[in-house]
C-alpha atoms as a PDB file:
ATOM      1  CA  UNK A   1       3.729 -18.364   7.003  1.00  0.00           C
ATOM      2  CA  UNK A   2       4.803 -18.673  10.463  1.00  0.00           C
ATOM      3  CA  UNK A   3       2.190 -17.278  12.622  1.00  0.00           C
ATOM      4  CA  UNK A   4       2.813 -15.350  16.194  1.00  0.00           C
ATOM      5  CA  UNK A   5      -0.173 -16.974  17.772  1.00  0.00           C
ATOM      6  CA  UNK A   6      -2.096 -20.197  16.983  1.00  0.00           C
ATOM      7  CA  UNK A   7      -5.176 -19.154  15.005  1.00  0.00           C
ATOM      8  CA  UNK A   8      -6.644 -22.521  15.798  1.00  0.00           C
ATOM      9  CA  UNK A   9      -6.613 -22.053  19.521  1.00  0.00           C
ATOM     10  CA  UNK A  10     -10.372 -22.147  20.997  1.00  0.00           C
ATOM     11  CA  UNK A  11     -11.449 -18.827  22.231  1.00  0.00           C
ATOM     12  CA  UNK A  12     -11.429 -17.865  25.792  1.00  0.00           C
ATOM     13  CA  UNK A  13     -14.121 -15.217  27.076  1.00  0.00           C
ATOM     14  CA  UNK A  14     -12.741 -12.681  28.573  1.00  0.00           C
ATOM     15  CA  UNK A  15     -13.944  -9.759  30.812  1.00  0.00           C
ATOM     16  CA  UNK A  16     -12.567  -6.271  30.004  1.00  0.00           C
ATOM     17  CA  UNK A  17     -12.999  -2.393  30.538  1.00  0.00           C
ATOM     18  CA  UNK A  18     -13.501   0.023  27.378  1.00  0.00           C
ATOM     19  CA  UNK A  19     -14.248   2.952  27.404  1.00  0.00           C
ATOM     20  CA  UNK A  20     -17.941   3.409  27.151  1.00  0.00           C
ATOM     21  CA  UNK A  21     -18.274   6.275  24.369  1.00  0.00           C
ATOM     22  CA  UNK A  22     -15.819   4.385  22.088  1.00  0.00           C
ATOM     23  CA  UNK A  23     -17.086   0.682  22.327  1.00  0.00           C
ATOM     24  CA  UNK A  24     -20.819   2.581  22.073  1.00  0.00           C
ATOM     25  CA  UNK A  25     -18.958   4.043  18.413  1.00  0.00           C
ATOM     26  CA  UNK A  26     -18.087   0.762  17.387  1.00  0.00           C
ATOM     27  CA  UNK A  27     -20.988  -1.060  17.938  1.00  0.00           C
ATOM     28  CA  UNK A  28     -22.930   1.544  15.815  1.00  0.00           C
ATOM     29  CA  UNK A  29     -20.021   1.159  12.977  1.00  0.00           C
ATOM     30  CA  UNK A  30     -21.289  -3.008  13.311  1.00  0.00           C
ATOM     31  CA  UNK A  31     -17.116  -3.253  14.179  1.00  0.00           C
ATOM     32  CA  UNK A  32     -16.654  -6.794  15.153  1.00  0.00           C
ATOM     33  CA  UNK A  33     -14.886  -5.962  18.579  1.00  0.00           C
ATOM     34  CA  UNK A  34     -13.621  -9.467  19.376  1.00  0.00           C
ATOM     35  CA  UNK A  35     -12.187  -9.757  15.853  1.00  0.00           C
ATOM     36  CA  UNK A  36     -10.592  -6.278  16.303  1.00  0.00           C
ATOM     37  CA  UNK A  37      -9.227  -6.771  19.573  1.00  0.00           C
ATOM     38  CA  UNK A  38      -7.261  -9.526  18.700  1.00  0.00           C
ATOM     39  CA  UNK A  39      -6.008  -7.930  15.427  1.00  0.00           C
ATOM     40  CA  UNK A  40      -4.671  -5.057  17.489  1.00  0.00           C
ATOM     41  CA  UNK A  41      -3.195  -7.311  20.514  1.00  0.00           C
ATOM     42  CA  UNK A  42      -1.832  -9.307  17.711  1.00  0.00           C
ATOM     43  CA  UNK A  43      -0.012  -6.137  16.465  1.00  0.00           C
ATOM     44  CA  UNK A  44       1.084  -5.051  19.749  1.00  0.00           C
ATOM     45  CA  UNK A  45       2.218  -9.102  21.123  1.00  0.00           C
ATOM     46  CA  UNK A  46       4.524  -8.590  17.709  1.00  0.00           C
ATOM     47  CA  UNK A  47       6.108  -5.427  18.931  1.00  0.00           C
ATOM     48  CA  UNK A  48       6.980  -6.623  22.101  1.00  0.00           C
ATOM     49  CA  UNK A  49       8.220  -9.527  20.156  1.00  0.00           C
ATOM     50  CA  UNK A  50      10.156  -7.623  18.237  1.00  0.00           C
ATOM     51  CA  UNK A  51      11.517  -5.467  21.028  1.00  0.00           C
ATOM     52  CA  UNK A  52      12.462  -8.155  22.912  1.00  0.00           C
ATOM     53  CA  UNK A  53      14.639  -9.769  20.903  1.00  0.00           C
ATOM     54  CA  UNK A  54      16.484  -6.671  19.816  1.00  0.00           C
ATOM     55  CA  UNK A  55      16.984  -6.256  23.609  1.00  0.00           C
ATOM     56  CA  UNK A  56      18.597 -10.054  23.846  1.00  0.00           C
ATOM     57  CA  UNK A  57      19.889  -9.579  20.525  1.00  0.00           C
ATOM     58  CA  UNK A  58      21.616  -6.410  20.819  1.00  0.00           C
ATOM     59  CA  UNK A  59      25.003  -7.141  21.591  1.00  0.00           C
ATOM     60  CA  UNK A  60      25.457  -9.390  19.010  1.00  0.00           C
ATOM     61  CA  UNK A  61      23.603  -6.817  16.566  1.00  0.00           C
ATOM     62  CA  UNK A  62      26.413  -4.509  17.468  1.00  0.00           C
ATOM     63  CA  UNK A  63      29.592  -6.631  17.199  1.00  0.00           C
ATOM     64  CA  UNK A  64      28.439  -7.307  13.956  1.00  0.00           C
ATOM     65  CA  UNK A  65      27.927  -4.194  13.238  1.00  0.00           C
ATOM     66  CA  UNK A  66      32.077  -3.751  14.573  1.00  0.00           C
ATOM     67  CA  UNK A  67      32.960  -6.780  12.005  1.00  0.00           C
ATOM     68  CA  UNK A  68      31.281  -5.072   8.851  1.00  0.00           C
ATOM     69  CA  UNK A  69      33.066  -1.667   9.792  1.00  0.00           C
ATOM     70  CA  UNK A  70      36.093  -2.905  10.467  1.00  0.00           C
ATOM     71  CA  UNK A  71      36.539  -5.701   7.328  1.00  0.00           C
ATOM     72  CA  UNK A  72      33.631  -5.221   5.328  1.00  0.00           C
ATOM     73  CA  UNK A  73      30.577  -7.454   4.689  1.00  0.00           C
ATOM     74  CA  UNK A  74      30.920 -11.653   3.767  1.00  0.00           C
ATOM     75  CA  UNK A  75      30.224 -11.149   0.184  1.00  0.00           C
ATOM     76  CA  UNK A  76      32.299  -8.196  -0.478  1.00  0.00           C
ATOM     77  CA  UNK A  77      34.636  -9.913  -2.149  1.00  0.00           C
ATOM     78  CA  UNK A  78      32.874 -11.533  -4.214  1.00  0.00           C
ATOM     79  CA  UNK A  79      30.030  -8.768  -6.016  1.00  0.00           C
ATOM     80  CA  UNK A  80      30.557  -7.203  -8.832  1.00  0.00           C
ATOM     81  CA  UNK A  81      29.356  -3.753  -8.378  1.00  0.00           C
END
């Protein structure tokens, strides 16, 4: 599995602001908050990801999308069903 990030990397500390009634919540849940931020920046880094290549990818996207309405799809002529 390809990974978005290197897992390996060595961690870097980091200051940041949270708000103070939900990082008081999580502490009392025992959430690891280092372990969740990067789960959730992971998420979001992928989205951008994502979003970014559709943006760069977009006019490509849609002149393939012109080739498959105008003559159909590579394997059409060869599936049976």
């Amino acid at each position: 599995m390809r990974h978005l990030y290197d897992p390996q990397a060595l961690k870097k500390p980091t200051n940041l602001s949270i708000n103070s009634d939900l990082l008081r919540r999580a502490k009392e849940l025992d959430i690891n908050i280092s372990a969740a931020l990067e789960k959730a920046l992971a998420e979001t880094v992928k989205q951008k990801e994502r979003d970014k290549w559709l943006a760069e990818n977009q006019a490509s996207i849609e002149a393939y999308n012109q080739q498959v309405e105008e003559h159909g799809s590579f394997g059409d002529s060869v599936r049976s069903f």
